[in-house]
C-alpha atoms as a PDB file:
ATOM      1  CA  UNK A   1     173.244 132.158  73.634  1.00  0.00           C
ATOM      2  CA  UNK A   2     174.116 135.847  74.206  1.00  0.00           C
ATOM      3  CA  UNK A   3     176.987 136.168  75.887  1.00  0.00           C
ATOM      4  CA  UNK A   4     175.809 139.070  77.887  1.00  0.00           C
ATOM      5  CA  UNK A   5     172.579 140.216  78.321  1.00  0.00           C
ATOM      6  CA  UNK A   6     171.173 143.731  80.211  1.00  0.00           C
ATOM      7  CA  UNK A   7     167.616 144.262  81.672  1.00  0.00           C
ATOM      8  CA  UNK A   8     166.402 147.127  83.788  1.00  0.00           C
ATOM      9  CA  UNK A   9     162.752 146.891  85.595  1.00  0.00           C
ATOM     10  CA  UNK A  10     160.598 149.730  86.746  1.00  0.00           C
ATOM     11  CA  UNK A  11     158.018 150.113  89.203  1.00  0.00           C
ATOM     12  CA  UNK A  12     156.940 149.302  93.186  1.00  0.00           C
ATOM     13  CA  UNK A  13     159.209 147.865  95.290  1.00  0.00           C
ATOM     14  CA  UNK A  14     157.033 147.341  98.825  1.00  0.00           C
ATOM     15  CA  UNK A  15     156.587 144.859 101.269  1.00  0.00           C
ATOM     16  CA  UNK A  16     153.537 142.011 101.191  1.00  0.00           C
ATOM     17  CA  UNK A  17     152.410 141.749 104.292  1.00  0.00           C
ATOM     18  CA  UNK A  18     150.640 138.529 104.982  1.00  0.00           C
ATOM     19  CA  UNK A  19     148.777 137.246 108.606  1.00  0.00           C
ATOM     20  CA  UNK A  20     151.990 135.511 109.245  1.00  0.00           C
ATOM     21  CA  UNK A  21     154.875 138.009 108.273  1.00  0.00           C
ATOM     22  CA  UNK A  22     155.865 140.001 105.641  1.00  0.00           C
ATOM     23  CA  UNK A  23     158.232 139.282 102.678  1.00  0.00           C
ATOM     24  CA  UNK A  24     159.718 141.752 100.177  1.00  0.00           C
ATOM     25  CA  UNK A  25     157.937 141.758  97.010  1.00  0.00           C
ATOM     26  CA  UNK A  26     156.356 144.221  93.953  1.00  0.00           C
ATOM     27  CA  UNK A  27     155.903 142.302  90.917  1.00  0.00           C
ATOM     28  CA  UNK A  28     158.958 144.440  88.986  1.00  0.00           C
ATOM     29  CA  UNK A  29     161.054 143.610  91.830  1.00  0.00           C
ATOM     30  CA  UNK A  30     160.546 139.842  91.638  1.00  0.00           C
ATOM     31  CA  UNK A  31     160.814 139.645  88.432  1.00  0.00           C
ATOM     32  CA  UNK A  32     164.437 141.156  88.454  1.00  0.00           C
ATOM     33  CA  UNK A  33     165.528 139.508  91.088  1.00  0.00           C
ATOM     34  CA  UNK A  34     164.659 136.153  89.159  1.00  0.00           C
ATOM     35  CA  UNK A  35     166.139 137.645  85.961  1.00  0.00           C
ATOM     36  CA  UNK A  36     169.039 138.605  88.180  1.00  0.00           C
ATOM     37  CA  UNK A  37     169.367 134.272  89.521  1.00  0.00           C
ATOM     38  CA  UNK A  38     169.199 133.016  86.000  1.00  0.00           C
ATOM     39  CA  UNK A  39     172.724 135.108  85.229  1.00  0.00           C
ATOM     40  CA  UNK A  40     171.220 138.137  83.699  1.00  0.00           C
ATOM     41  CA  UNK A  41     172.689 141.555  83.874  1.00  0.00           C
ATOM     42  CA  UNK A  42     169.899 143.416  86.093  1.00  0.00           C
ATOM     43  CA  UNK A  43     169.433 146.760  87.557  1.00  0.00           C
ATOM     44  CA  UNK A  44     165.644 148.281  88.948  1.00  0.00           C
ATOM     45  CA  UNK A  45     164.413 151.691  88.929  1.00  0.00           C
ATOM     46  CA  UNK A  46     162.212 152.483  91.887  1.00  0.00           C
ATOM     47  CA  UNK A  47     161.801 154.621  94.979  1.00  0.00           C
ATOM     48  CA  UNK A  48     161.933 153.679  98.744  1.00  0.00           C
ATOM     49  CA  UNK A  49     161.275 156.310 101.909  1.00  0.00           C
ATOM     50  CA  UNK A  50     163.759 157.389 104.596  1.00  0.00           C
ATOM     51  CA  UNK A  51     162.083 155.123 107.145  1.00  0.00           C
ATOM     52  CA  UNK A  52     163.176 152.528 108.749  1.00  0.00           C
ATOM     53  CA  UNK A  53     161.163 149.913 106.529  1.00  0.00           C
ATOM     54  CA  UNK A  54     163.364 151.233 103.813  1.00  0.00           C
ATOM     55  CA  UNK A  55     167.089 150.095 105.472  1.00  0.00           C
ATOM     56  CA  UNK A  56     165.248 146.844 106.237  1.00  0.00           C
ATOM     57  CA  UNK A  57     164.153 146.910 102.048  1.00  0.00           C
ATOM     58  CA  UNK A  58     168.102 147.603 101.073  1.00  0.00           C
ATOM     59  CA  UNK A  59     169.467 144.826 103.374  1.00  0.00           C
ATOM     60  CA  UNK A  60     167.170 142.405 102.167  1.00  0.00           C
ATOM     61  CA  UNK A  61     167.877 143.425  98.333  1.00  0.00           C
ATOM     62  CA  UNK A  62     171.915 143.448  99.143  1.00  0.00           C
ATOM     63  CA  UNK A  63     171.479 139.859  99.828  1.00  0.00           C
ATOM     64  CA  UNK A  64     170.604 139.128  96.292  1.00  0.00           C
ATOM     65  CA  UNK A  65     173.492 141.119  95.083  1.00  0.00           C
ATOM     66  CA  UNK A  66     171.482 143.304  93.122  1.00  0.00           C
ATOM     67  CA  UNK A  67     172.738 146.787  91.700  1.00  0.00           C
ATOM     68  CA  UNK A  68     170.537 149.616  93.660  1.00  0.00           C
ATOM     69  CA  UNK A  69     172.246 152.655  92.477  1.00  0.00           C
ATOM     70  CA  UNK A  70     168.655 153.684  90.378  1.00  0.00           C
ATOM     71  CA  UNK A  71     166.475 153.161  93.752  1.00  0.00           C
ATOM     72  CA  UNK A  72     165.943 156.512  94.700  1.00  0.00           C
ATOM     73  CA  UNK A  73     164.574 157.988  98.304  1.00  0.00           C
ATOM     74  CA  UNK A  74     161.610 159.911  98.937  1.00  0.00           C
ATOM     75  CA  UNK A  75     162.110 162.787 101.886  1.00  0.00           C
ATOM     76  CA  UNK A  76     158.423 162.475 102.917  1.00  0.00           C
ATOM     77  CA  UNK A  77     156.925 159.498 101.127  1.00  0.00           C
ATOM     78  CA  UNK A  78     157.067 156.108 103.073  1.00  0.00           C
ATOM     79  CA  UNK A  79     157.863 152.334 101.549  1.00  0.00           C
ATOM     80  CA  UNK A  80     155.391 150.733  99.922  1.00  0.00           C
ATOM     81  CA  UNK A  81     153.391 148.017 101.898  1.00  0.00           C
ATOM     82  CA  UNK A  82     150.481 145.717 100.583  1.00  0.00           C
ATOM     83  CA  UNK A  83     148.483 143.376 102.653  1.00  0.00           C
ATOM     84  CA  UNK A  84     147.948 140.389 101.326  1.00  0.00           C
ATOM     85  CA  UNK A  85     144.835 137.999 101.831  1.00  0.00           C
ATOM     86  CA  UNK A  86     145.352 134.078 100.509  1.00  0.00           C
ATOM     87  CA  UNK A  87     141.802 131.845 100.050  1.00  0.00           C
ATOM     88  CA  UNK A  88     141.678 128.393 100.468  1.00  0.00           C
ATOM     89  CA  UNK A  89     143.427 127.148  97.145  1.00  0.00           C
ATOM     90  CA  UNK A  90     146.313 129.877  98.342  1.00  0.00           C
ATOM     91  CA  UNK A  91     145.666 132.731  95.618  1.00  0.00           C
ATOM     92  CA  UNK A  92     146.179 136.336  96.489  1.00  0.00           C
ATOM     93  CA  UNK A  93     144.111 139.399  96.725  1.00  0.00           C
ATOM     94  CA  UNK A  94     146.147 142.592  97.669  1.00  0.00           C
ATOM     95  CA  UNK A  95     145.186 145.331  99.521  1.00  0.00           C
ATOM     96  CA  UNK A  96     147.877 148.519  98.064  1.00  0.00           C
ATOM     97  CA  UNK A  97     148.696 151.712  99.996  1.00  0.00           C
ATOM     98  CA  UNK A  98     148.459 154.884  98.723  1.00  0.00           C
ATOM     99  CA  UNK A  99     150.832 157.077  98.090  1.00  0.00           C
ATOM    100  CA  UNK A 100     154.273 155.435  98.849  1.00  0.00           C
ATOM    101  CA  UNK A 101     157.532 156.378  97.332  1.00  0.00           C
ATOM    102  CA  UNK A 102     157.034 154.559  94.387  1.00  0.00           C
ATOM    103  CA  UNK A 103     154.420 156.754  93.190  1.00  0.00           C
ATOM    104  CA  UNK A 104     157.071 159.353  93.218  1.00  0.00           C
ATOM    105  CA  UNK A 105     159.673 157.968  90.650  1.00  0.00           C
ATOM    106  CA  UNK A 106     161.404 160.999  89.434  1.00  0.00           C
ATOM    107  CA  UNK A 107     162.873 161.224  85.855  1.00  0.00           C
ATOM    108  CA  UNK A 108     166.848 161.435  86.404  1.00  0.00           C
ATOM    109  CA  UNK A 109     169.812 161.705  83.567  1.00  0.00           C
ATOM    110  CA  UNK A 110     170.850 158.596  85.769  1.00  0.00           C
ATOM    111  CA  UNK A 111     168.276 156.375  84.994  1.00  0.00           C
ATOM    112  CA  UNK A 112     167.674 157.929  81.453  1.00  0.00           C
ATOM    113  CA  UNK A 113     171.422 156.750  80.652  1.00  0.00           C
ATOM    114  CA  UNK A 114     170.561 153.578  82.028  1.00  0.00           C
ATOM    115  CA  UNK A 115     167.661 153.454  79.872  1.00  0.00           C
ATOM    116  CA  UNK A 116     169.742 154.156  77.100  1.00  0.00           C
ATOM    117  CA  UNK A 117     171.952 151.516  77.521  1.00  0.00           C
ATOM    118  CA  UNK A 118     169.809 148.805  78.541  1.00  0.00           C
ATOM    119  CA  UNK A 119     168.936 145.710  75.859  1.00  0.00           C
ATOM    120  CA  UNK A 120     165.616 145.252  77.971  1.00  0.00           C
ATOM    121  CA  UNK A 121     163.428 147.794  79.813  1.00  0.00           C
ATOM    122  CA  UNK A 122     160.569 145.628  81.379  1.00  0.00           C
ATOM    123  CA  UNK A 123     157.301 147.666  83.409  1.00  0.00           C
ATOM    124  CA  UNK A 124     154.016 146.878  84.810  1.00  0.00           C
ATOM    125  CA  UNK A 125     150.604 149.100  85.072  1.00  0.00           C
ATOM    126  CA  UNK A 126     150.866 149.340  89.192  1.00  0.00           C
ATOM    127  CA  UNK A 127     153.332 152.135  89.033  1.00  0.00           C
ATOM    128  CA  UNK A 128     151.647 154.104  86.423  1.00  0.00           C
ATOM    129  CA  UNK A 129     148.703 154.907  88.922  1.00  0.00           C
ATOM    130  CA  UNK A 130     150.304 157.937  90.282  1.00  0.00           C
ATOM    131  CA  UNK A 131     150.970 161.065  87.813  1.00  0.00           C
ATOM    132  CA  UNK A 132     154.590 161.460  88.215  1.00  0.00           C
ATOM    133  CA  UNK A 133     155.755 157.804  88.043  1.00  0.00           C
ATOM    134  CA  UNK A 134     153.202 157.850  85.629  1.00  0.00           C
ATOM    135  CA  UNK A 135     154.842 160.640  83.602  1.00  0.00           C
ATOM    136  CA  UNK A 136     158.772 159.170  84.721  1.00  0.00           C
ATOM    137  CA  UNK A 137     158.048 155.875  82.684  1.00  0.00           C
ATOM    138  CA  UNK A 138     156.402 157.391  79.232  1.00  0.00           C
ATOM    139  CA  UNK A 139     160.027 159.285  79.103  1.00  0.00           C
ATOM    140  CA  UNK A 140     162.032 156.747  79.959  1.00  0.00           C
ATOM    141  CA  UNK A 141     159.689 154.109  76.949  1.00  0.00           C
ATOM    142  CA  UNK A 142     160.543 157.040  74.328  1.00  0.00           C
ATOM    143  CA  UNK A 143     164.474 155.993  75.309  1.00  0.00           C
ATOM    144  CA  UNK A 144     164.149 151.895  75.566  1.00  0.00           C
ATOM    145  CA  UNK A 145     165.558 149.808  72.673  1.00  0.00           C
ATOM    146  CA  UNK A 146     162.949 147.090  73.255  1.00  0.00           C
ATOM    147  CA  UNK A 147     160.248 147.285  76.038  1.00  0.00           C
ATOM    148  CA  UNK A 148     158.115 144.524  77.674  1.00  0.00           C
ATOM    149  CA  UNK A 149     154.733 145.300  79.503  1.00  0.00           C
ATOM    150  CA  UNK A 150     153.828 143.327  82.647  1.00  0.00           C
ATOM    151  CA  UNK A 151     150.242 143.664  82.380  1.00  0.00           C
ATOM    152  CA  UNK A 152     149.303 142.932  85.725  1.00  0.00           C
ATOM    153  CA  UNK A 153     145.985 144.743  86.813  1.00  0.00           C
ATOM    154  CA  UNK A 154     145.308 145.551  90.623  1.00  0.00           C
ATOM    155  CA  UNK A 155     141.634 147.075  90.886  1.00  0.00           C
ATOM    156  CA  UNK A 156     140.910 149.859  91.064  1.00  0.00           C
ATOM    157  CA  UNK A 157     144.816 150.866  90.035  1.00  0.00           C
ATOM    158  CA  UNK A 158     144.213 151.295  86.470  1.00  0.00           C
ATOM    159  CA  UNK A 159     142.763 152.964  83.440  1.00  0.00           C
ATOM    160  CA  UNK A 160     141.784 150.552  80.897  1.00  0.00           C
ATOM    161  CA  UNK A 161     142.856 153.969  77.832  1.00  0.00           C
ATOM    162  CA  UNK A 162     146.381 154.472  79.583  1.00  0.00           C
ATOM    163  CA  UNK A 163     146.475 150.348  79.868  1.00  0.00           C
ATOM    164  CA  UNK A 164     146.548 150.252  75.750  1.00  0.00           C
ATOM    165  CA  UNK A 165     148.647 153.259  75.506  1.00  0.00           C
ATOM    166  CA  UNK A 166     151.263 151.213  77.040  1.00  0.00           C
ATOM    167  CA  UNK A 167     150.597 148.397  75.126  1.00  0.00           C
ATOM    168  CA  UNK A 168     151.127 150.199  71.742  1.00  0.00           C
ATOM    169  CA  UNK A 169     154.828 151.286  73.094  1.00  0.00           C
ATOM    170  CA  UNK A 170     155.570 147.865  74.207  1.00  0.00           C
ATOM    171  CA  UNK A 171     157.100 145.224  71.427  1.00  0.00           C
ATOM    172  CA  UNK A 172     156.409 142.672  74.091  1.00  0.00           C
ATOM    173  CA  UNK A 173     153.371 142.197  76.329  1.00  0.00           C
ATOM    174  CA  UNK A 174     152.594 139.727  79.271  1.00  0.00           C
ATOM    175  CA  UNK A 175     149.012 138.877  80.637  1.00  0.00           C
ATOM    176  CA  UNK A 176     146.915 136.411  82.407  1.00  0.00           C
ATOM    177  CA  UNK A 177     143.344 135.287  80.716  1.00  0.00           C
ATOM    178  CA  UNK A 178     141.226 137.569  82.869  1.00  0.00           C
ATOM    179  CA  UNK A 179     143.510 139.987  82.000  1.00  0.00           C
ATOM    180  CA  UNK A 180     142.812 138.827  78.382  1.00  0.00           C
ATOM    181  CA  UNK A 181     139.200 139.222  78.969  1.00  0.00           C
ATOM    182  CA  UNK A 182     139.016 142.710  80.068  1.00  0.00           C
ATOM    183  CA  UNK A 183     141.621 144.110  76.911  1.00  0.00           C
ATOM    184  CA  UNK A 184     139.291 142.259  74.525  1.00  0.00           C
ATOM    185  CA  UNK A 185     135.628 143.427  75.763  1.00  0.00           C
ATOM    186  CA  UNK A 186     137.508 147.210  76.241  1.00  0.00           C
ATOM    187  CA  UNK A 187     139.039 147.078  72.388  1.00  0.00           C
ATOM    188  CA  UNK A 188     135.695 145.628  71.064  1.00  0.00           C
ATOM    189  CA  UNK A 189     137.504 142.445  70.058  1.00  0.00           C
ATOM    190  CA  UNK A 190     135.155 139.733  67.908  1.00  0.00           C
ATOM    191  CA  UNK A 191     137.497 136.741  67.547  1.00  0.00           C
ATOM    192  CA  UNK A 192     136.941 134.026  69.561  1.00  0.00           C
ATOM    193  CA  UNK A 193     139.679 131.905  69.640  1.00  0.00           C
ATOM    194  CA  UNK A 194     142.524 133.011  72.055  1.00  0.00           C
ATOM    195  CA  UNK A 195     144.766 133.102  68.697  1.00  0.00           C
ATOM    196  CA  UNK A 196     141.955 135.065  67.022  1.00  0.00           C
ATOM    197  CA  UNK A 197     142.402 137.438  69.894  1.00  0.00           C
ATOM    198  CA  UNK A 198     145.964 138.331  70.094  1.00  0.00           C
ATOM    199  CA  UNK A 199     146.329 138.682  65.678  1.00  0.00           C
ATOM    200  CA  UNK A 200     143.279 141.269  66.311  1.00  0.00           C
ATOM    201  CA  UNK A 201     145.414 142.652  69.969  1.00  0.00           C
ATOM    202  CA  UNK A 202     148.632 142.547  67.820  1.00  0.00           C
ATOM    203  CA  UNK A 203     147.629 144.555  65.169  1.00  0.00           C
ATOM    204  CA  UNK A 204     146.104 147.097  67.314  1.00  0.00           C
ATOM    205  CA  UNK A 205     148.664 147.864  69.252  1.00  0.00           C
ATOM    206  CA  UNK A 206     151.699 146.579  66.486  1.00  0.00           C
ATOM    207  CA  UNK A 207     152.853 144.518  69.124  1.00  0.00           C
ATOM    208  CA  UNK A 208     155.491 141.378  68.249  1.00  0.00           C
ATOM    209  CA  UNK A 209     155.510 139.236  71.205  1.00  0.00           C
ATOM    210  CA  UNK A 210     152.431 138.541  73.093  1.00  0.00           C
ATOM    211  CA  UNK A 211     152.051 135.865  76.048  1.00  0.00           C
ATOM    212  CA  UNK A 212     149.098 134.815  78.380  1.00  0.00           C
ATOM    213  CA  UNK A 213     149.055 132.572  81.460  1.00  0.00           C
ATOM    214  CA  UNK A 214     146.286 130.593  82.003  1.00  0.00           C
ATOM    215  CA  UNK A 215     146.769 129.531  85.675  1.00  0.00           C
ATOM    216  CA  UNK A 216     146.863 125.836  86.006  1.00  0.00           C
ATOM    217  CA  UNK A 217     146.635 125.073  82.521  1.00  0.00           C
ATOM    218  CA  UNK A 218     149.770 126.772  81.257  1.00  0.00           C
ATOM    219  CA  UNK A 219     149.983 129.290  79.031  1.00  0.00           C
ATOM    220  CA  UNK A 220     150.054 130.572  75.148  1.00  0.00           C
ATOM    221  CA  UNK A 221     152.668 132.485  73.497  1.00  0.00           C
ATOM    222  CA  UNK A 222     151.470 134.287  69.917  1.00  0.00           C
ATOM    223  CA  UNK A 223     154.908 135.534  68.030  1.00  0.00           C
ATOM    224  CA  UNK A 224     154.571 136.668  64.296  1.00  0.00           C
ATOM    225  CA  UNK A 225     151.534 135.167  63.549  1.00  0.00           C
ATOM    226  CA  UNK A 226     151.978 131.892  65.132  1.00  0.00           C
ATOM    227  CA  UNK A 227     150.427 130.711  68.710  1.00  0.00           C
ATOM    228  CA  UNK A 228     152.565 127.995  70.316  1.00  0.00           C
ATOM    229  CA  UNK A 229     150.696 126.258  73.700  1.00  0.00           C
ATOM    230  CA  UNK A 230     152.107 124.681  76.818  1.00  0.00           C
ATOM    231  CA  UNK A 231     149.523 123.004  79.655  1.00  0.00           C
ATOM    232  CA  UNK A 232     151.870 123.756  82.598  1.00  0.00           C
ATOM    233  CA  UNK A 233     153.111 121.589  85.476  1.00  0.00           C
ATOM    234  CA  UNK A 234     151.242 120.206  87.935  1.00  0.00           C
ATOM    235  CA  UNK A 235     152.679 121.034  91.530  1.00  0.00           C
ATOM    236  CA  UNK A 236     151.147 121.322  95.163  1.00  0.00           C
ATOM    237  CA  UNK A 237     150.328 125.337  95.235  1.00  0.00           C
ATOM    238  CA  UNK A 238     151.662 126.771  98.537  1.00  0.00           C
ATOM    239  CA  UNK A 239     150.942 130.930  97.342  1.00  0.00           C
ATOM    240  CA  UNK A 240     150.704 132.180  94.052  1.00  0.00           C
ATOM    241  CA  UNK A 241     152.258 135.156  94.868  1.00  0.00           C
ATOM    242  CA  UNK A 242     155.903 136.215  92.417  1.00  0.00           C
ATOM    243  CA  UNK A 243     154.383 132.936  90.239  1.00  0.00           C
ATOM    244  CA  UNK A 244     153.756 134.941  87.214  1.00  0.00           C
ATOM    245  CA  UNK A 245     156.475 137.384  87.778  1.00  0.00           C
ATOM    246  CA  UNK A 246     159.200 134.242  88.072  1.00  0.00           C
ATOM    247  CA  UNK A 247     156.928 133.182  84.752  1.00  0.00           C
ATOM    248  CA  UNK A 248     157.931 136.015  82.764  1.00  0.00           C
ATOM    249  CA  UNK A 249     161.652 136.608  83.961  1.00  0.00           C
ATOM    250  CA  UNK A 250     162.134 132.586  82.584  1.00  0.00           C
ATOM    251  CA  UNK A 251     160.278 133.801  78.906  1.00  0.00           C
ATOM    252  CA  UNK A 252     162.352 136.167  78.673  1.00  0.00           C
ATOM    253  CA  UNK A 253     165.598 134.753  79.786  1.00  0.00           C
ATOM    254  CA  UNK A 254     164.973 131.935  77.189  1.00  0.00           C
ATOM    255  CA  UNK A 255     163.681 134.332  74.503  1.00  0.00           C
ATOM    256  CA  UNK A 256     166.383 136.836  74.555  1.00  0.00           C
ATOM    257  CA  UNK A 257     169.629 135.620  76.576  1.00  0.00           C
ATOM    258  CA  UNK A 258     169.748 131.926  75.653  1.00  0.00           C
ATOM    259  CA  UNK A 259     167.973 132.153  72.070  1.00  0.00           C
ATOM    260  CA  UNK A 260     165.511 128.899  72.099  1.00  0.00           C
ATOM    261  CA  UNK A 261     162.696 128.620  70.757  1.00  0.00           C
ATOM    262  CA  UNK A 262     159.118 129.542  71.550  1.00  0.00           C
ATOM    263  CA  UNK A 263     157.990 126.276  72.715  1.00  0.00           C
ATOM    264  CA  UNK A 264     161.496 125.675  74.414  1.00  0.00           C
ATOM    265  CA  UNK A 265     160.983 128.705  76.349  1.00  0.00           C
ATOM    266  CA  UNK A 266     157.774 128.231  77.381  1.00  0.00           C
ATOM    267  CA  UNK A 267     158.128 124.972  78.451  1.00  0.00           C
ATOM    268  CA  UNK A 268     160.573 126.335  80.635  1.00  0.00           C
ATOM    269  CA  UNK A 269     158.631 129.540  82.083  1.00  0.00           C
ATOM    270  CA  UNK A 270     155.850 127.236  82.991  1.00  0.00           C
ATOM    271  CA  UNK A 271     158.160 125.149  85.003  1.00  0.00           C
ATOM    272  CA  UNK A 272     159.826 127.907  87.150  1.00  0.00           C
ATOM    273  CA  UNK A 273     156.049 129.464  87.551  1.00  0.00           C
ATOM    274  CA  UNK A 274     154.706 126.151  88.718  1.00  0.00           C
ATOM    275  CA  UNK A 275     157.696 125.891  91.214  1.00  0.00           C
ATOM    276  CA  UNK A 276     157.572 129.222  92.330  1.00  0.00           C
ATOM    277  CA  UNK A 277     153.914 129.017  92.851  1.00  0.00           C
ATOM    278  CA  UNK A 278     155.103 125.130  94.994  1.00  0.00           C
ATOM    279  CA  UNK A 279     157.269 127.225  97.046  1.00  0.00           C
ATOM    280  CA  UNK A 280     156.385 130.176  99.997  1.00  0.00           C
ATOM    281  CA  UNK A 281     157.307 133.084  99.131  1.00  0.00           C
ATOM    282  CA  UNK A 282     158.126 135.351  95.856  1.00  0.00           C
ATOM    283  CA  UNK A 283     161.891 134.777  95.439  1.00  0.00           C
ATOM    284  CA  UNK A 284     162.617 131.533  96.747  1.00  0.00           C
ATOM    285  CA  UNK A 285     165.760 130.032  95.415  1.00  0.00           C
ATOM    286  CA  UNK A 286     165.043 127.514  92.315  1.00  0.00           C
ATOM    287  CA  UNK A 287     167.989 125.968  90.093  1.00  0.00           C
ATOM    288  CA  UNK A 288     168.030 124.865  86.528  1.00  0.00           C
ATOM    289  CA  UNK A 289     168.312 121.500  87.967  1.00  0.00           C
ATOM    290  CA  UNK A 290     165.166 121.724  89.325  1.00  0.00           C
ATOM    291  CA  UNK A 291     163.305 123.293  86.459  1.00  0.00           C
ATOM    292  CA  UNK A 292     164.710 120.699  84.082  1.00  0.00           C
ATOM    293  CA  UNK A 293     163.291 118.136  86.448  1.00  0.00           C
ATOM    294  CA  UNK A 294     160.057 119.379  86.010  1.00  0.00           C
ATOM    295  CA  UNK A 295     160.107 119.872  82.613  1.00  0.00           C
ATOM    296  CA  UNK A 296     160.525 116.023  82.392  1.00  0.00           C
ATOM    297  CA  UNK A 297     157.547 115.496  84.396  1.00  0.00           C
END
């Protein structure tokens, strides 16, 4: 295991807002705060407004201890809000406000140095809608040691040219199968087989690492050539919502801070997805306890 291991995330930090309440959320958020719970070093790039939804935003994140010294504030721009819709088997559709401070993320010598220094610098395609957050992330990828893409499409927030873009600077890239779907009918992609898919994705965009979900039936992980499986965890879905995000931050946690192995690691990112996804709520407390518990299932 490493003994010490950095991470920075970039992107929306907003608030879903569902019939019942709202709870703080933005997929790059979750995921560091999860990152943050399993004992990695984290800090988050983002930008908030001067309202009063942002002090409520930097309360709520103080409670999680996390470093905000590379959230910036937007003079005229307000937090970011979503509203959030759940169906019957409790997935989410979002509804995303535009703009909010996020699409404002200005390129700073303080989160450049951060950049720098990071091990990790993990994104997602949300942020990238606007120009200058847009423009704020290519710089800081042309500074990241090692850079992990959060595919994570929300129609009509995306440009399936700038989506591979990204995925050619990334040396590790996270999606779920529709996801899949859309990357291989856009790059003209003949294999059938999922592993046929990601060698042809892989060598397209030189890519090392590529994972997909697969929703209830777990997920794949293709590494150097070789496509490793899990079938997930069965659990009684309460929201999906922070499911894939809390996914990813236990891949790479395993993958990078405590060293295991593919199938060791995925084993274990399907567990804290499928209790994430058993629990309301994006950042609900979950210990190793409990994710070795379900890994025994």
């Amino acid at each position: 295991m490493k003994e010490s291991l950095n991470a920075i995330c970039f992107g929306e930090i907003l608030w879903d807002v569902f019939p019942d309440g709202k709870a703080l959320g933005g997929a790059p958020l979750n995921l560091c705060l999860r990152m943050k719970s399993l004992g990695v070093t984290m800090q988050m790039i983002s930008r908030l407004g001067q309202d009063a939804l942002a002090e409520e935003t930097r309360e709520a994140i103080q409670k999680f201890r996390l470093d905000q010294s590379l959230i910036q504030e937007d003079p005229a721009l307000e937090t970011g809000k979503v509203e959030v819709t759940l169906d019957a088997s409790g997935s989410a559709s979002y509804n995303i406000k535009k703009p909010v401070a996020w699409d404002a993320i200005a390129l700073t010598d303080k989160n450049k140095n951060a950049v720098q220094q990071a091990d990790l610098f993990i994104f997602g395609s949300l942020a990238a809608r606007s120009n200058e957050s847009s423009k704020t992330l290519n710089s800081l990828l042309q500074l990241a040691d090692y850079a992990i893409f959060d595919v994570n499409l929300r129609a009509p927030h995306y440009e399936m040219e700038t989506l591979i873009e990204f995925m050619k600077q990334a040396q590790m890239i996270k999606m779920n199968d529709e996801e899949l779907e859309e990357v291989v009918a856009h790059l003209n992609i003949t294999g059938e087989t999922i592993h046929e898919q990601l060698a042809e994705i892989s060598k397209h965009t030189a890519t090392e690492i590529i994972c997909v979900t697969l929703g209830a039936k777990g997920a794949v992980l293709y590494q150097n050539g070789t496509l490793v499986s899990n079938s997930g965890y069965s659990t009684k879905v309460i929201d999906t919502v922070g499911a894939g995000d809390s996914f990813l931050a236990g891949l790479i946690y395993q993958l990078f801070k405590v060293e295991n192995t593919p199938e060791k690691a995925l084993a274990f990112a399907c567990a804290l997805g499928a209790l994430v996804a058993g629990t309301k709520g994006a950042n609900a407390p979950i210990t190793s306890e409990q994710i070795e518990a379900k890994m025994r299932e």
